[in-house]
N, C-alpha and C. Protein backbone atom coordinates (compact mmCIF):
# COMPACT_ATOMS: atom_id res chain seq x y z
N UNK A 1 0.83 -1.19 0.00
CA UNK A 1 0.00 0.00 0.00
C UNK A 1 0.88 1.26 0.00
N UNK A 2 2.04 1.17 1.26
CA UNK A 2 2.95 2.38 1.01
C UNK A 2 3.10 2.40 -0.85
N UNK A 3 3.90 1.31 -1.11
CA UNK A 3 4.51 1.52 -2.75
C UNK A 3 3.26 2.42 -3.67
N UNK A 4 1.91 1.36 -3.72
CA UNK A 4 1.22 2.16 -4.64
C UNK A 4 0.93 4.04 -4.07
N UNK A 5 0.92 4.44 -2.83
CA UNK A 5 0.76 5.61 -2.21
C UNK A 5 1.60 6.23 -2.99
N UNK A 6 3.06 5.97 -2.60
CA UNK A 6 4.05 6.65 -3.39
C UNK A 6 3.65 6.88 -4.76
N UNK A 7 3.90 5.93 -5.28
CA UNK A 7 3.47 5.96 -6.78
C UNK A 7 2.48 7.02 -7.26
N UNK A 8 1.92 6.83 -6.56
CA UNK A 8 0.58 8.56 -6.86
C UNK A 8 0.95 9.99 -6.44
N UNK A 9 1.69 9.92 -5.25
CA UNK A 9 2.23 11.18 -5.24
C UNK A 9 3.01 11.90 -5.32
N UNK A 10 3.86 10.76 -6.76
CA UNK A 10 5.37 11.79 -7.31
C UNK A 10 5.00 12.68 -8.32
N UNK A 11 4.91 13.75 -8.09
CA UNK A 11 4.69 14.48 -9.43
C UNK A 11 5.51 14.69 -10.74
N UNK A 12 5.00 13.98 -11.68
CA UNK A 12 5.85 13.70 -12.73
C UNK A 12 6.33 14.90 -13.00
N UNK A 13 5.57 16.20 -12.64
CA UNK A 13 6.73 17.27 -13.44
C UNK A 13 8.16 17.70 -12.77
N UNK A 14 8.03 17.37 -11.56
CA UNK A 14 8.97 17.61 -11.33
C UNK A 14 10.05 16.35 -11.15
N UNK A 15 9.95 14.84 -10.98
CA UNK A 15 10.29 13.97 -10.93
C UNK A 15 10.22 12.79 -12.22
N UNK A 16 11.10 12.78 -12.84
CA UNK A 16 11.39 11.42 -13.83
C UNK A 16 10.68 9.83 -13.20
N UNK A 17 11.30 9.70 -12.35
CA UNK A 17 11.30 8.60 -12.03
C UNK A 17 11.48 8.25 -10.33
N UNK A 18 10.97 7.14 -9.71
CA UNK A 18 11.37 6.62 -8.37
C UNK A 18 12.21 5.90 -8.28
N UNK A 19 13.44 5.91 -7.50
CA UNK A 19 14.45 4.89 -7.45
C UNK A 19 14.36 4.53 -6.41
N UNK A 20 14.93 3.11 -6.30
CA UNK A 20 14.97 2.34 -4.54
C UNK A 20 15.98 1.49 -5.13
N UNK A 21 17.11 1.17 -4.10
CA UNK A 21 17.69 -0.13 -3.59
C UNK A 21 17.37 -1.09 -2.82
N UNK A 22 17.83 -2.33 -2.72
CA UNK A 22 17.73 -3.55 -1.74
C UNK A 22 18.84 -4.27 -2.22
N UNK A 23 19.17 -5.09 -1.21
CA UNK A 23 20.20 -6.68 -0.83
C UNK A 23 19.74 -7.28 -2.51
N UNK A 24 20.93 -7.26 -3.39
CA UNK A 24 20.82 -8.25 -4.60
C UNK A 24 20.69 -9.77 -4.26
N UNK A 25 21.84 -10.34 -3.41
CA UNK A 25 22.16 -11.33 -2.21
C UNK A 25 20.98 -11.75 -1.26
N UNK A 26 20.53 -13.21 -1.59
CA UNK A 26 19.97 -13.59 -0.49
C UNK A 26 18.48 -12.79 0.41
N UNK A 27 18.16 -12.42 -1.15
CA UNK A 27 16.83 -11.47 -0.76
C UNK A 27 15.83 -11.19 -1.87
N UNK A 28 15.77 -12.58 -2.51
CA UNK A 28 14.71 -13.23 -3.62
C UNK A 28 13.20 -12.65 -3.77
N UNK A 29 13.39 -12.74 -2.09
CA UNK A 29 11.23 -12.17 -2.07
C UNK A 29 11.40 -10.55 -2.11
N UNK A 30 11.85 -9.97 -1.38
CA UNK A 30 11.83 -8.57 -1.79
C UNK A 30 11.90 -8.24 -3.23
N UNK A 31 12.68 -8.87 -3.91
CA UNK A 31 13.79 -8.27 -5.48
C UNK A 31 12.11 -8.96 -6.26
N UNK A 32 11.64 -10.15 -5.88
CA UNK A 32 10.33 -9.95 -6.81
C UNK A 32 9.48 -9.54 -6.32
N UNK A 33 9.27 -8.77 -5.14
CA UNK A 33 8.17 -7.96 -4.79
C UNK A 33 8.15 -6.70 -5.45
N UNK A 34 9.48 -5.85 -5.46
CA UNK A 34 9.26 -4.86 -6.47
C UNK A 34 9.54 -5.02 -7.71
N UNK A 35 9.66 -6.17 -8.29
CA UNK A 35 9.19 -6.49 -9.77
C UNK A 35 7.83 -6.56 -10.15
N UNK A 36 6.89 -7.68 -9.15
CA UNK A 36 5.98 -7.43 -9.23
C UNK A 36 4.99 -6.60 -9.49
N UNK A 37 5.51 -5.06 -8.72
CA UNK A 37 5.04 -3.84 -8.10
C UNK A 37 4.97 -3.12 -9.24
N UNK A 38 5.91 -3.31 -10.99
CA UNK A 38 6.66 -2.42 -11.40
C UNK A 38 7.64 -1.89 -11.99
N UNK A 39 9.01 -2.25 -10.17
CA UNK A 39 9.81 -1.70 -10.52
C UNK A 39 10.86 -2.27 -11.74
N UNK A 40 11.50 -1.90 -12.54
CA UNK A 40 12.41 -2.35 -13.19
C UNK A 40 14.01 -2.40 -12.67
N UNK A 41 14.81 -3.27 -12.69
CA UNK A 41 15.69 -3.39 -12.15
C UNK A 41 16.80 -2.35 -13.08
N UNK A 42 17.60 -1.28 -12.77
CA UNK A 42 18.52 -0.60 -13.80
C UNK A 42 19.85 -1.18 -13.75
N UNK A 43 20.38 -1.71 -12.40
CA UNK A 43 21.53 -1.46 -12.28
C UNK A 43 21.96 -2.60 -11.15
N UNK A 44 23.07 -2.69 -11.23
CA UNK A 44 23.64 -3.50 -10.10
C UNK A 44 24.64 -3.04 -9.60
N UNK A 45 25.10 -2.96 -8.25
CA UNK A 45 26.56 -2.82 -7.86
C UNK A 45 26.70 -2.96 -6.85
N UNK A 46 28.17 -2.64 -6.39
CA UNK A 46 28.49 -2.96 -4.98
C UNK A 46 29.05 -1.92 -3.81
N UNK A 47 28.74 -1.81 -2.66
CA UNK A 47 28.88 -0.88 -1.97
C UNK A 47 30.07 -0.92 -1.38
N UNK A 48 30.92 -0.07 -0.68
CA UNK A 48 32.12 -0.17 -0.59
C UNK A 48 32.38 -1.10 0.42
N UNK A 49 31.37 -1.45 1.48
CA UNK A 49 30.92 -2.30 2.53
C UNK A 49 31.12 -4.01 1.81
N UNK A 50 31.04 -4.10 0.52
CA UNK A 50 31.02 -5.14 -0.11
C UNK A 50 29.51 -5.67 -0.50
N UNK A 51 28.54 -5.38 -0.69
CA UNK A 51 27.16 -5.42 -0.49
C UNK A 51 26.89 -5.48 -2.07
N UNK A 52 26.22 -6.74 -2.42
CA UNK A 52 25.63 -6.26 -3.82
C UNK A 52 24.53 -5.79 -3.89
N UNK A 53 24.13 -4.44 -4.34
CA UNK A 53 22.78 -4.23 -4.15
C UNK A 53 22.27 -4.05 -5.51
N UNK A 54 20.78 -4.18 -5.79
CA UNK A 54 20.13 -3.97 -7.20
C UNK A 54 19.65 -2.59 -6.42
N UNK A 55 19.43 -1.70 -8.03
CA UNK A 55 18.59 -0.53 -8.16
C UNK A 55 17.74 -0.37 -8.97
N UNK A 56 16.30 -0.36 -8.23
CA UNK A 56 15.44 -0.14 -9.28
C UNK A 56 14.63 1.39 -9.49
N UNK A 57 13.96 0.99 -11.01
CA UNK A 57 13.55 2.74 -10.99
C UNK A 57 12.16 2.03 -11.38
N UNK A 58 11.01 3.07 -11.61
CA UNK A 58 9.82 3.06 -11.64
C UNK A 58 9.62 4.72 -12.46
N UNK A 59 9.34 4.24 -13.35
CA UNK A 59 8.52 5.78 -13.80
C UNK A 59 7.12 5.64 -14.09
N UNK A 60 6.35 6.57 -13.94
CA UNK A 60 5.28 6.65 -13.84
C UNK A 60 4.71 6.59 -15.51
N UNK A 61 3.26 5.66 -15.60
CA UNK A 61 3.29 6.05 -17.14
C UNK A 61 2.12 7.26 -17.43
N UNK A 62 2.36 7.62 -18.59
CA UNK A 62 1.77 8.94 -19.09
C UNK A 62 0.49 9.19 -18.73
N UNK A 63 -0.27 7.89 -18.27
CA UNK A 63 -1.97 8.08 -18.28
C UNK A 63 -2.03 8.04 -16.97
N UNK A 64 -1.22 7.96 -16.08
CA UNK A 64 -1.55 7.37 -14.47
C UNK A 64 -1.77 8.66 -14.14
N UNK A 65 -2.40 9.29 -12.98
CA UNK A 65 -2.57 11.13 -12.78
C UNK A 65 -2.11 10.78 -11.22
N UNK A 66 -2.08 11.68 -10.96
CA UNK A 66 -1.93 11.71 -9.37
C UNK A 66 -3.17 12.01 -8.43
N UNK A 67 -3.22 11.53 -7.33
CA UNK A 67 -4.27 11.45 -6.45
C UNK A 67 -4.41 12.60 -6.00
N UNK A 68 -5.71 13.17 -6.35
CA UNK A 68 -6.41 15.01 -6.16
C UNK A 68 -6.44 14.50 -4.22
């Protein structure tokens, strides 16, 4: 419910897109929960901590409006 909330109240004009990270490693249900949700995965890397994390973005599409 948070995710879809968000999702309604980024205002595309001023915002492209939503990005989030999570644990690439050993964290299967999350990484398809925001697939599920959406998100698209852009990127992968690693934190200096040694951490692989995925990054995903979400842009909003053209017909979705935001919640008056």
């Amino acid at each position: 419910m948070l995710l879809d909330e968000l999702k309604h109240l980024v205002d595309r004009s001023e915002f492209e897109y939503i990005t989030l990270e999570t644990d690439a490693d050993n964290n299967a249900a999350a990484n398809r929960f925001y697939q599920k949700n959406g998100m698209k995965l852009s990127s992968v890397f690693t934190t200096p901590e040694g951490r692989r994390m995925n990054k995903y973005h979400y842009r909003k599409k053209h017909n979705e409006s935001a919640v008056s």
